[in-house]
PDB file of N, CA and C in Angstrom:
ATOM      1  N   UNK A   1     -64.889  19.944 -29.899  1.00  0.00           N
ATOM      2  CA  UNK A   1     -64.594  18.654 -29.363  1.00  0.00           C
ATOM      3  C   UNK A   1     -65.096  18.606 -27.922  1.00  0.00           C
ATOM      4  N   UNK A   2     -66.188  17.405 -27.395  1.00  0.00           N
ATOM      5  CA  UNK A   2     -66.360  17.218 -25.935  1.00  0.00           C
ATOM      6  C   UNK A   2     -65.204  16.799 -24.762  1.00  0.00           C
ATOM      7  N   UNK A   3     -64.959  17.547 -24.420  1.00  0.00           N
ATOM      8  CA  UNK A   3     -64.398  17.361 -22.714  1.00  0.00           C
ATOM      9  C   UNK A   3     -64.590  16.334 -22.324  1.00  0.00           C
ATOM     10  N   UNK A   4     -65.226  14.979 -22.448  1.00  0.00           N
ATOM     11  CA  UNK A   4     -65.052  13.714 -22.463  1.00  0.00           C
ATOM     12  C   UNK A   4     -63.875  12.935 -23.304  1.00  0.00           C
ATOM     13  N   UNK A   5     -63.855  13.450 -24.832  1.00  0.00           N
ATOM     14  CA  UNK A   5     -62.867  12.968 -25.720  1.00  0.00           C
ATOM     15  C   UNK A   5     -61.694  12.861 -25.393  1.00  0.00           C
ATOM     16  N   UNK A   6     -61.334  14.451 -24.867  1.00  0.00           N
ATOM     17  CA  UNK A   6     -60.160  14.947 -24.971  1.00  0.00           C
ATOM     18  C   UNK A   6     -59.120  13.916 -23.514  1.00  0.00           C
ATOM     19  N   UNK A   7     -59.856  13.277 -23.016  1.00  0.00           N
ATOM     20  CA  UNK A   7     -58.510  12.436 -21.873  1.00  0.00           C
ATOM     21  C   UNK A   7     -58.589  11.738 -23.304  1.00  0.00           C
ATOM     22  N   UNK A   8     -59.590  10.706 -23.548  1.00  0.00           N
ATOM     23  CA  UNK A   8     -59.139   9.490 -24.470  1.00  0.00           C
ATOM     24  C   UNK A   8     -58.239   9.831 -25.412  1.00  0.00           C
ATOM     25  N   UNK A   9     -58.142  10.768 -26.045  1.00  0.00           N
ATOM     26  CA  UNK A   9     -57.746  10.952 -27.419  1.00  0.00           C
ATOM     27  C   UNK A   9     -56.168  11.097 -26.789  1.00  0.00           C
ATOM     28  N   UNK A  10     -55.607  11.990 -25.878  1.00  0.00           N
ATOM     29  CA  UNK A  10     -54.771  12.077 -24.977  1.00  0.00           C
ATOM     30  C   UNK A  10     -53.900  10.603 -24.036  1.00  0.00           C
ATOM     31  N   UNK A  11     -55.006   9.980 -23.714  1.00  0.00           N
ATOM     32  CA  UNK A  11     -54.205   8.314 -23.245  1.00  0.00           C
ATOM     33  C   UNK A  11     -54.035   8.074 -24.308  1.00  0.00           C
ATOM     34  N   UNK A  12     -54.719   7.914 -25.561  1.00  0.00           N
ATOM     35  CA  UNK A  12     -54.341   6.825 -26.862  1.00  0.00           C
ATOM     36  C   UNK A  12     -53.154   7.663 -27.540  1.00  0.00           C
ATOM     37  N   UNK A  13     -52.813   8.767 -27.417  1.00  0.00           N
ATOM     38  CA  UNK A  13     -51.810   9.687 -27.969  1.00  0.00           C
ATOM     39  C   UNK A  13     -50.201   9.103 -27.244  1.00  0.00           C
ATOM     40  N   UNK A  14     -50.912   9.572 -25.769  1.00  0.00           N
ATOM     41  CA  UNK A  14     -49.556   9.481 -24.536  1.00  0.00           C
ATOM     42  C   UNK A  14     -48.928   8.026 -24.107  1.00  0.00           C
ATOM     43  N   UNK A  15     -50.155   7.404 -23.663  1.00  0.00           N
ATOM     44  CA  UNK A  15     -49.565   6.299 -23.174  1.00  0.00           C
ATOM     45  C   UNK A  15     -48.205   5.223 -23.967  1.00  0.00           C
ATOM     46  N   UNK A  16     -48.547   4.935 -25.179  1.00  0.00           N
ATOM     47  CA  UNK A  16     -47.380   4.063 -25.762  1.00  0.00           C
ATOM     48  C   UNK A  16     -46.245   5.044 -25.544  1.00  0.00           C
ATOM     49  N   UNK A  17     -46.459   6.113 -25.704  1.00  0.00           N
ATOM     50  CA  UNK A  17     -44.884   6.794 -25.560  1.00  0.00           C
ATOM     51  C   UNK A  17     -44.484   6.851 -23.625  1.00  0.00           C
ATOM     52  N   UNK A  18     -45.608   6.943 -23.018  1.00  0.00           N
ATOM     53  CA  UNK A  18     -44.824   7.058 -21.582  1.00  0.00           C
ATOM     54  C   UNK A  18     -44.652   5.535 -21.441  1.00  0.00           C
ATOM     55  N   UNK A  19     -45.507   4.237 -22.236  1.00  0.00           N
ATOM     56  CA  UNK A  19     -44.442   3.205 -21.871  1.00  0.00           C
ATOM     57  C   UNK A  19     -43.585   2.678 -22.640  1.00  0.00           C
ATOM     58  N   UNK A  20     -43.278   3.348 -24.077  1.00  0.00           N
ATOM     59  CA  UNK A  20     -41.716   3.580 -23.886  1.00  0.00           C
ATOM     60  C   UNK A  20     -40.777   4.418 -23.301  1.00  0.00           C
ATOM     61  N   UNK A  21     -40.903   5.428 -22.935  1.00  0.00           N
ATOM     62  CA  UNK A  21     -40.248   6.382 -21.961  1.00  0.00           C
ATOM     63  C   UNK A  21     -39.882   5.483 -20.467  1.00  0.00           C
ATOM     64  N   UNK A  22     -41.079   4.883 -19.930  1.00  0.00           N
ATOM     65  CA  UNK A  22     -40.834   3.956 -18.769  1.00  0.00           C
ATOM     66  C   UNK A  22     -39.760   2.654 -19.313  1.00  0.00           C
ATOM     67  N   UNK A  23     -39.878   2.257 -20.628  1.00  0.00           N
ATOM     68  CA  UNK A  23     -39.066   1.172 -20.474  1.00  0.00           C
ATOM     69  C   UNK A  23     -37.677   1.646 -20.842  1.00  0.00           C
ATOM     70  N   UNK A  24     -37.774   2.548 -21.044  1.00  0.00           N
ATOM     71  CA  UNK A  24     -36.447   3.018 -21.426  1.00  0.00           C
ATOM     72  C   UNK A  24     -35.468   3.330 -19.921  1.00  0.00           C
ATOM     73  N   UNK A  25     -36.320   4.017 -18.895  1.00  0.00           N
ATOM     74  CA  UNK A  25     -35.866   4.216 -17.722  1.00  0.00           C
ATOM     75  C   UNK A  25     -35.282   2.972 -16.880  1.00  0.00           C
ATOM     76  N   UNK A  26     -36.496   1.984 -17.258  1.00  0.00           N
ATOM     77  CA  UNK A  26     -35.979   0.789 -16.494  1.00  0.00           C
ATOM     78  C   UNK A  26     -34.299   0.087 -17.068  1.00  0.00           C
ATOM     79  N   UNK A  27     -34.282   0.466 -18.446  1.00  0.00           N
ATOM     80  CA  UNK A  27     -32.960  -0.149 -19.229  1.00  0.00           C
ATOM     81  C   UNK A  27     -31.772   0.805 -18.490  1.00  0.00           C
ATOM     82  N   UNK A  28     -32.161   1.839 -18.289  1.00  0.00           N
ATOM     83  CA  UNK A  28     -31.200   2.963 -17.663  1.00  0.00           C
ATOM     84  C   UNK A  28     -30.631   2.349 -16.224  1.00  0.00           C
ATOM     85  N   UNK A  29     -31.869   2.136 -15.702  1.00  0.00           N
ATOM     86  CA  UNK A  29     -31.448   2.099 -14.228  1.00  0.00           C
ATOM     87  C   UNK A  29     -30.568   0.342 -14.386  1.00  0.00           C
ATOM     88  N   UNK A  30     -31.141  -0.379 -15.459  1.00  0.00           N
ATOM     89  CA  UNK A  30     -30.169  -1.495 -15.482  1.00  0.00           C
ATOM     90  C   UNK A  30     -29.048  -1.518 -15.611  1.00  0.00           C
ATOM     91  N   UNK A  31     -28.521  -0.242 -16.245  1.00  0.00           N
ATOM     92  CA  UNK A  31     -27.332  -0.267 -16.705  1.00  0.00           C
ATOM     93  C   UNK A  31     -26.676   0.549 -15.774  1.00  0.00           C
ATOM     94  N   UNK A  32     -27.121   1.403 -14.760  1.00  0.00           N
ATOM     95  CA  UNK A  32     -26.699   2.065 -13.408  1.00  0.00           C
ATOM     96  C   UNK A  32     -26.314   0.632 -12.825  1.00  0.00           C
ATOM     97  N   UNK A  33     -27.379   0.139 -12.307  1.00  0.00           N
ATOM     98  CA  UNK A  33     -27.111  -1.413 -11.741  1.00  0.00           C
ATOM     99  C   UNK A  33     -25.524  -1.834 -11.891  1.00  0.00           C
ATOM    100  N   UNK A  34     -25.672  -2.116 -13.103  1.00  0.00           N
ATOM    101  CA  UNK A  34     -24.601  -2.890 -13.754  1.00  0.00           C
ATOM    102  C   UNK A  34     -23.202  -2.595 -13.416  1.00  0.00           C
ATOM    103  N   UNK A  35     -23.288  -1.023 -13.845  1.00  0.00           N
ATOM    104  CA  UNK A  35     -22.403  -0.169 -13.948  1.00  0.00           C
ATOM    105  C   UNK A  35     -21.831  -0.056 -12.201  1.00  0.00           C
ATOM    106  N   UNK A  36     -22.791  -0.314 -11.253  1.00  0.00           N
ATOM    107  CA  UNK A  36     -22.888   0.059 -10.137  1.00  0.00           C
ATOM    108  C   UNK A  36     -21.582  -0.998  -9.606  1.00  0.00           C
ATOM    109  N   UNK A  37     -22.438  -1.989 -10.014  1.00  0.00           N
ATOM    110  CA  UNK A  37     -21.525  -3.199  -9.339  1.00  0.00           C
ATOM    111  C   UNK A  37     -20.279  -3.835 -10.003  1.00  0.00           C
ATOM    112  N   UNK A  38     -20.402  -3.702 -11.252  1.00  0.00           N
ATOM    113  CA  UNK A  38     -19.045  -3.215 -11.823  1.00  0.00           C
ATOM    114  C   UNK A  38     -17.653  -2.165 -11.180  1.00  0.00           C
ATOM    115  N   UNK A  39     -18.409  -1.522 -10.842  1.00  0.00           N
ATOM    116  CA  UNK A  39     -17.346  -0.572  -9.926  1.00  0.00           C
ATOM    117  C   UNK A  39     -17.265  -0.967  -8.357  1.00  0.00           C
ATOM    118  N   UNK A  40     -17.855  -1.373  -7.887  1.00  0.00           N
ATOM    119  CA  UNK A  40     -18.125  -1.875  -6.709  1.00  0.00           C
ATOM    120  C   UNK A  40     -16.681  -2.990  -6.875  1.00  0.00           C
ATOM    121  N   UNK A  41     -16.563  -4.146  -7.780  1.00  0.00           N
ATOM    122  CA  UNK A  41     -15.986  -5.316  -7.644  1.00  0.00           C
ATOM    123  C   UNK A  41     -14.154  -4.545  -7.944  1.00  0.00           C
ATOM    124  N   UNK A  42     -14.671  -3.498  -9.156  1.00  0.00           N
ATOM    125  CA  UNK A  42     -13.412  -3.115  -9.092  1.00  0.00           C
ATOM    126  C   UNK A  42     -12.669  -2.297  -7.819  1.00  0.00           C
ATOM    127  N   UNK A  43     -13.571  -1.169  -7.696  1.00  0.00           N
ATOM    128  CA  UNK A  43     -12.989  -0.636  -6.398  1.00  0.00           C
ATOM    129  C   UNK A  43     -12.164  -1.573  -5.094  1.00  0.00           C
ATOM    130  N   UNK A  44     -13.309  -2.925  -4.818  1.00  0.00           N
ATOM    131  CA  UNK A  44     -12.958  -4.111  -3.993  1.00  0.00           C
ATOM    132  C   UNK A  44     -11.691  -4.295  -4.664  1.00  0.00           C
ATOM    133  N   UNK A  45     -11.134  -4.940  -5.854  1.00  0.00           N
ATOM    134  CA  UNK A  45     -10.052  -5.475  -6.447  1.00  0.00           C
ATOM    135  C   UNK A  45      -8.663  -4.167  -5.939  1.00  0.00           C
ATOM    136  N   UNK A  46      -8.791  -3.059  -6.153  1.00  0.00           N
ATOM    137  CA  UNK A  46      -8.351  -1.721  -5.889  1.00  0.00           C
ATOM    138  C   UNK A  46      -7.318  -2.158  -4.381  1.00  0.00           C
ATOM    139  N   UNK A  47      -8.676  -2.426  -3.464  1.00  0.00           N
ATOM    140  CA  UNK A  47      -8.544  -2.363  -2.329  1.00  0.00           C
ATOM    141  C   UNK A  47      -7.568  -3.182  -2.004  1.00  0.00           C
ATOM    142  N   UNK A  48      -8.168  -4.251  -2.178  1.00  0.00           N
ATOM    143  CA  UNK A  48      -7.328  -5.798  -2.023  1.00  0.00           C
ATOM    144  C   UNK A  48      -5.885  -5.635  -2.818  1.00  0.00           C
ATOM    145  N   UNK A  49      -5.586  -5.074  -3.505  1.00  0.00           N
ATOM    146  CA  UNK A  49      -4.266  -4.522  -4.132  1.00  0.00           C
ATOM    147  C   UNK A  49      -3.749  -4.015  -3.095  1.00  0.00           C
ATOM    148  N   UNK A  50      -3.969  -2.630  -2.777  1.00  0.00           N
ATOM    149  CA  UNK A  50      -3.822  -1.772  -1.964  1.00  0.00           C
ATOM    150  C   UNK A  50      -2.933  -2.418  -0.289  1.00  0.00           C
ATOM    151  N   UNK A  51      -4.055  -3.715  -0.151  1.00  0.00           N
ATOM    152  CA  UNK A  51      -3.485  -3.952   1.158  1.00  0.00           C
ATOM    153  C   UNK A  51      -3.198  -5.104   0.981  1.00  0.00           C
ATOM    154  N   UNK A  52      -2.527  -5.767   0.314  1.00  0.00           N
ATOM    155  CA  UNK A  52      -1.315  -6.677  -0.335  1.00  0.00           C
ATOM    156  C   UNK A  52       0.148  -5.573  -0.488  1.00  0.00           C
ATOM    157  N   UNK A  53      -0.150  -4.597  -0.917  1.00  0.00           N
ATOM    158  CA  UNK A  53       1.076  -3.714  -1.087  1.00  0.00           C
ATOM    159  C   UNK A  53       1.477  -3.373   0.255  1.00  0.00           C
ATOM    160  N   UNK A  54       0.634  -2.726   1.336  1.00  0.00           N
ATOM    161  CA  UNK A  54       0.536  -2.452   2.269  1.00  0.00           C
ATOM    162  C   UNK A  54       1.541  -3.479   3.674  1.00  0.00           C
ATOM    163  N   UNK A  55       1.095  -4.708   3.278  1.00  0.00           N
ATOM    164  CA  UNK A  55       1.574  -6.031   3.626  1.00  0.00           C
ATOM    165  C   UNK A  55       2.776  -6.183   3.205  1.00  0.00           C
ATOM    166  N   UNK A  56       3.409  -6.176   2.042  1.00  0.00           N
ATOM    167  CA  UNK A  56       4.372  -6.046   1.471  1.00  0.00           C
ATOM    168  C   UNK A  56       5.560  -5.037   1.972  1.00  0.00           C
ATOM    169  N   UNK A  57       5.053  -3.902   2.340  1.00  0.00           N
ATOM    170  CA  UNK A  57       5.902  -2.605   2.584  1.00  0.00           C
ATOM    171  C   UNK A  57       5.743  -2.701   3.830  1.00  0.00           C
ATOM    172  N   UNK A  58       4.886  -3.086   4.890  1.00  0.00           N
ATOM    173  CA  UNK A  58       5.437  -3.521   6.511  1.00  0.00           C
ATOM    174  C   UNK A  58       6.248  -4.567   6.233  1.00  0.00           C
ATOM    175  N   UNK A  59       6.329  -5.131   5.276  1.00  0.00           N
ATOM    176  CA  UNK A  59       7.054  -7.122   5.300  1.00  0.00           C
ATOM    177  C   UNK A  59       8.383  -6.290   5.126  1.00  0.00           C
ATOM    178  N   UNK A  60       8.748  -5.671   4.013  1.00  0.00           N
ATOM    179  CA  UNK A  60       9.705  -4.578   4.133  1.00  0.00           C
ATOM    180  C   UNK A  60      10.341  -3.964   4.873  1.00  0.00           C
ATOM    181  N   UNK A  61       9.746  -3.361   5.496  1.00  0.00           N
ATOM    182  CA  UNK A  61      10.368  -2.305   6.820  1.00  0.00           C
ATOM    183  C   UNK A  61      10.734  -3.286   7.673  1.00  0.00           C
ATOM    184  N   UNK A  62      10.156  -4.359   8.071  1.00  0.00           N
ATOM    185  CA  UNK A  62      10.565  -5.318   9.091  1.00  0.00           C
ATOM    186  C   UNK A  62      12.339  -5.830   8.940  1.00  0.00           C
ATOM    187  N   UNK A  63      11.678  -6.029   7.736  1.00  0.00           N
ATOM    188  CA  UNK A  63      13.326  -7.015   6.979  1.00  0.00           C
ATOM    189  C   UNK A  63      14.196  -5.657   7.097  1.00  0.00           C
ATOM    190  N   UNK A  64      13.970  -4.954   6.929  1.00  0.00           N
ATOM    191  CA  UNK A  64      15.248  -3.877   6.654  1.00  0.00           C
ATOM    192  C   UNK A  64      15.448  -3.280   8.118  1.00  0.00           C
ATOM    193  N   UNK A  65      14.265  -3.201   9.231  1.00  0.00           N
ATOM    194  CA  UNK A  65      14.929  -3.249  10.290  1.00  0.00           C
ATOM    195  C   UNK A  65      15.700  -4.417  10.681  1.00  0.00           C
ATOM    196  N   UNK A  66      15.346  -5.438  10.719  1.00  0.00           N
ATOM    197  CA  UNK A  66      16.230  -6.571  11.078  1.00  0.00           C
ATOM    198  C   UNK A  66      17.858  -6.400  10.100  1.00  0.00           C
ATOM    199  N   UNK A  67      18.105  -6.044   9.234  1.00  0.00           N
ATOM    200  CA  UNK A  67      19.010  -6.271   8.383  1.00  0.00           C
ATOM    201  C   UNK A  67      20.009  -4.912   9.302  1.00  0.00           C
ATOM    202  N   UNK A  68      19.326  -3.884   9.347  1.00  0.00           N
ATOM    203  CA  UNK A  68      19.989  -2.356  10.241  1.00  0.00           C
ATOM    204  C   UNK A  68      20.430  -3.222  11.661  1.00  0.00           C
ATOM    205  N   UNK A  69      19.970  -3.842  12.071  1.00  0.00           N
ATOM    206  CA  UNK A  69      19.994  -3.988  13.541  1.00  0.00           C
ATOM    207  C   UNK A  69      21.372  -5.392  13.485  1.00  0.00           C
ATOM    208  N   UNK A  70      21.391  -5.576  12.527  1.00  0.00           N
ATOM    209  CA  UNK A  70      22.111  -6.914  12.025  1.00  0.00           C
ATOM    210  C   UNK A  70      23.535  -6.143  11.855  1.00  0.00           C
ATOM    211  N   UNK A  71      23.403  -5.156  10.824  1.00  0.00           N
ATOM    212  CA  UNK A  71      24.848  -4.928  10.356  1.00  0.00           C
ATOM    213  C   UNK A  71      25.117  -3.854  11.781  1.00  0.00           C
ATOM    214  N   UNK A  72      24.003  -3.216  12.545  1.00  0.00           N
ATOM    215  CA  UNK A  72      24.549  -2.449  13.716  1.00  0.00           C
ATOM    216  C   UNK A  72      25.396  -3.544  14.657  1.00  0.00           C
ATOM    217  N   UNK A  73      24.906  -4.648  14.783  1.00  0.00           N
ATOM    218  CA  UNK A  73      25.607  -5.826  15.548  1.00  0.00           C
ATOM    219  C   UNK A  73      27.119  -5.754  15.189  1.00  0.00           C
ATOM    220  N   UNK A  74      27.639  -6.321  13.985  1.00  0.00           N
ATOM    221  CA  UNK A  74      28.493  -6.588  13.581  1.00  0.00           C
ATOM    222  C   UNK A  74      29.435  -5.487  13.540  1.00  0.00           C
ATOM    223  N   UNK A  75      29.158  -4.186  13.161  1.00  0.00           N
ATOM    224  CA  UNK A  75      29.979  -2.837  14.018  1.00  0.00           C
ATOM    225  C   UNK A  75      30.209  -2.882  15.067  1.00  0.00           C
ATOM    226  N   UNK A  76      29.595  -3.228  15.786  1.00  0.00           N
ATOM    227  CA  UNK A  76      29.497  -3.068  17.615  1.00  0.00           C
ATOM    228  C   UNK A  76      30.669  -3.698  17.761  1.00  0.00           C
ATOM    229  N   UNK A  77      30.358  -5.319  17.234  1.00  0.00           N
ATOM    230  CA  UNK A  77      31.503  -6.368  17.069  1.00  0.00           C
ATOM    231  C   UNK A  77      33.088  -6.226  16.322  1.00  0.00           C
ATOM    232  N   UNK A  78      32.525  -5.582  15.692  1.00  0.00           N
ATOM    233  CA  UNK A  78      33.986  -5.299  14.893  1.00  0.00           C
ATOM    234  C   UNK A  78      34.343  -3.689  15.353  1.00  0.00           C
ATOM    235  N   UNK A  79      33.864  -3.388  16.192  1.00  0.00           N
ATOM    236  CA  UNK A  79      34.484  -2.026  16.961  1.00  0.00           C
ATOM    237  C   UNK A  79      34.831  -2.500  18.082  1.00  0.00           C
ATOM    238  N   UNK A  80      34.562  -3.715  19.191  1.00  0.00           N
ATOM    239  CA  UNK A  80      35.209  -3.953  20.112  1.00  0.00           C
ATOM    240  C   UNK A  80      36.074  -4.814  19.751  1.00  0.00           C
ATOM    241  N   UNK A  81      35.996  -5.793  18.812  1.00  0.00           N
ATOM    242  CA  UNK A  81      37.821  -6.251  18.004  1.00  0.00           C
ATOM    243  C   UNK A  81      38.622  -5.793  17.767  1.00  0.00           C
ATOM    244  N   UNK A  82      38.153  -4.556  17.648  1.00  0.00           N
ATOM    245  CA  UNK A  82      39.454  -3.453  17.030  1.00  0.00           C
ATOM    246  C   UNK A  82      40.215  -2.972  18.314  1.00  0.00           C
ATOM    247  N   UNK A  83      39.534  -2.799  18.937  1.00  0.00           N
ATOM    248  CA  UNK A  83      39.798  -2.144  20.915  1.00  0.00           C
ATOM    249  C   UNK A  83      40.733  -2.970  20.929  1.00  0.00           C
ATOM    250  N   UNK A  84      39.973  -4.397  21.260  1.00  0.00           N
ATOM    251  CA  UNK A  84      40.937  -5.202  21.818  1.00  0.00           C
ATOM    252  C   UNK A  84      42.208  -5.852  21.250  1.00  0.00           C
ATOM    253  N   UNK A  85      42.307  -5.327  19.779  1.00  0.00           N
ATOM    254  CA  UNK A  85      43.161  -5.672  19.206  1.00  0.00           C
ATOM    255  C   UNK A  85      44.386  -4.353  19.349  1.00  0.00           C
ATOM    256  N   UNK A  86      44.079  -3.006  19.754  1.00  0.00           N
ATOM    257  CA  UNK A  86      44.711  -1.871  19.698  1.00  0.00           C
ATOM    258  C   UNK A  86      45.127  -2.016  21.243  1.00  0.00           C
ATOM    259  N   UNK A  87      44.268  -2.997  22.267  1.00  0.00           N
ATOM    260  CA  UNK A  87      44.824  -2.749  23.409  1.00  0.00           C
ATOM    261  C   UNK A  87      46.096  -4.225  24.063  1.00  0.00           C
ATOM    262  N   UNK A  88      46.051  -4.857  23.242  1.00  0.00           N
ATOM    263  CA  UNK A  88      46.845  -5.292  22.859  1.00  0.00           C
ATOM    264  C   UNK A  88      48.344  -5.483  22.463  1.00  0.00           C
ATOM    265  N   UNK A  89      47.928  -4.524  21.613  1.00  0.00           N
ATOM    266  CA  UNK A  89      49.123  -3.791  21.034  1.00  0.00           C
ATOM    267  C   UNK A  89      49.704  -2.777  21.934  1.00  0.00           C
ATOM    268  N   UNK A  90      49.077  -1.888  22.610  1.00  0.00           N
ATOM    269  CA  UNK A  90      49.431  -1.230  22.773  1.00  0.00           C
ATOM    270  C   UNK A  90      50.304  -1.755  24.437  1.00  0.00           C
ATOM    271  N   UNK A  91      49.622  -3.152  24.735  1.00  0.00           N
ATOM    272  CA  UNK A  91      50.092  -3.859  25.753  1.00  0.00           C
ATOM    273  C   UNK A  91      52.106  -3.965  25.367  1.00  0.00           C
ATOM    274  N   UNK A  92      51.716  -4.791  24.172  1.00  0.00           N
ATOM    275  CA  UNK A  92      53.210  -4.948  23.334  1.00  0.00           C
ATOM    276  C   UNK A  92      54.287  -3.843  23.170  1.00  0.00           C
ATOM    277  N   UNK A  93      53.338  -2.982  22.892  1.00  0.00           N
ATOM    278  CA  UNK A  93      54.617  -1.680  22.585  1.00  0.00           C
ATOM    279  C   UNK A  93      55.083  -1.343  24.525  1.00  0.00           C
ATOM    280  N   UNK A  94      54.320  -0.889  25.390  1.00  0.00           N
ATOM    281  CA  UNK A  94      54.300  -1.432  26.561  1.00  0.00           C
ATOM    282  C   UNK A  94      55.782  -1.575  26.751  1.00  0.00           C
ATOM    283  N   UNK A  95      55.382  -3.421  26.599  1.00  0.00           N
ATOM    284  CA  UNK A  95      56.476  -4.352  26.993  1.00  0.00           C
ATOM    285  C   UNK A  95      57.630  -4.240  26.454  1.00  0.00           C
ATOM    286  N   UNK A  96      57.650  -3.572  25.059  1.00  0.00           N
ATOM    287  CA  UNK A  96      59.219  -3.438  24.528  1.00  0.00           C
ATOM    288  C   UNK A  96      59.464  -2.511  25.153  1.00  0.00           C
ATOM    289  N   UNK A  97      58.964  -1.091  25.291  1.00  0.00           N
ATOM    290  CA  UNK A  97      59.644  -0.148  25.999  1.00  0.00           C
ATOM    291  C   UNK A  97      60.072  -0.375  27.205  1.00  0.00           C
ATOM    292  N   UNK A  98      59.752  -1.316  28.014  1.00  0.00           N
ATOM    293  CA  UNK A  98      60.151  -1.442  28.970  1.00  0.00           C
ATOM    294  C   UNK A  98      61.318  -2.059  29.037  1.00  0.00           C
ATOM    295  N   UNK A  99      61.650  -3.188  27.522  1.00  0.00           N
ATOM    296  CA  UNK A  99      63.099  -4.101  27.741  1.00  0.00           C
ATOM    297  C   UNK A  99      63.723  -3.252  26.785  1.00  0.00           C
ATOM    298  N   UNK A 100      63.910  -2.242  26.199  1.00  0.00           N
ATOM    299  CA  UNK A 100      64.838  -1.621  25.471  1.00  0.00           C
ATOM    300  C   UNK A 100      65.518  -0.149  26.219  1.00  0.00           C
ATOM    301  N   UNK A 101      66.299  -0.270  26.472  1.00  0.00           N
ATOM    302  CA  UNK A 101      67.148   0.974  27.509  1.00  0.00           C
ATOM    303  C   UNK A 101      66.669   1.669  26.588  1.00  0.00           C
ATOM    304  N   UNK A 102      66.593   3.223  27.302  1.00  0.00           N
ATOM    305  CA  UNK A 102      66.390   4.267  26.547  1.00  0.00           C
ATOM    306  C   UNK A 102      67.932   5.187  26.687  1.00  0.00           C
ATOM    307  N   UNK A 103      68.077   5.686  25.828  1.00  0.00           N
ATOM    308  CA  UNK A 103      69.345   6.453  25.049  1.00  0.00           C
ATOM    309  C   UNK A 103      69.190   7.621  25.429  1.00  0.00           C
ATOM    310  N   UNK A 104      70.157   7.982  26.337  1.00  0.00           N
ATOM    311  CA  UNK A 104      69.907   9.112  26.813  1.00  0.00           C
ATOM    312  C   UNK A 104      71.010   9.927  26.140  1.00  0.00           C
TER     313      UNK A 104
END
């Protein structure tokens, strides 16, 4: 066989298969594509979850500090009612001892 033949016989052999081999690559990389941005939108969706929750759980902590700082109030308050209600009293007991002779 001449050394001229042998490319032709070789392109007419190769070529339909390297351009199906090429179109096959291009379907590949379409579906990378695809696949690409598919994950892309989800990851985004992920995210946007993520910092909605995020939002949520500072919205949280806020409220529950305010709610701590709320019922700390009302201790404060109802611990100096109690004072003044014990000093009070203790005004009263006081005053009786003072009008009841003591028994000697």
């Amino acid at each position: 066989m001449p050394a001229e033949k042998i490319p032709g016989w070789i392109e007419r052999l190769l070529l339909p298969k390297l351009s199906e081999i090429s179109g096959d690559i291009k379907a590949v990389n379409g579906r990378i594509d695809a696949l690409e941005s598919n994950m892309n939108t989800r990851f985004d969706s992920v995210n946007t979850c993520i910092d909605s929750v995020e939002t949520q759980i500072g919205s949280l902590r806020n409220e529950t500090k305010t709610e701590i700082n709320s019922v700390r109030n009302e201790i404060i308050s109802l611990r100096n009612e109690t004072k003044s209600e014990f000093t009070a009293l203790n005004y009263r007991i006081d005053s009786l001892d003072k009008r009841i002779p003591v028994i000697e």
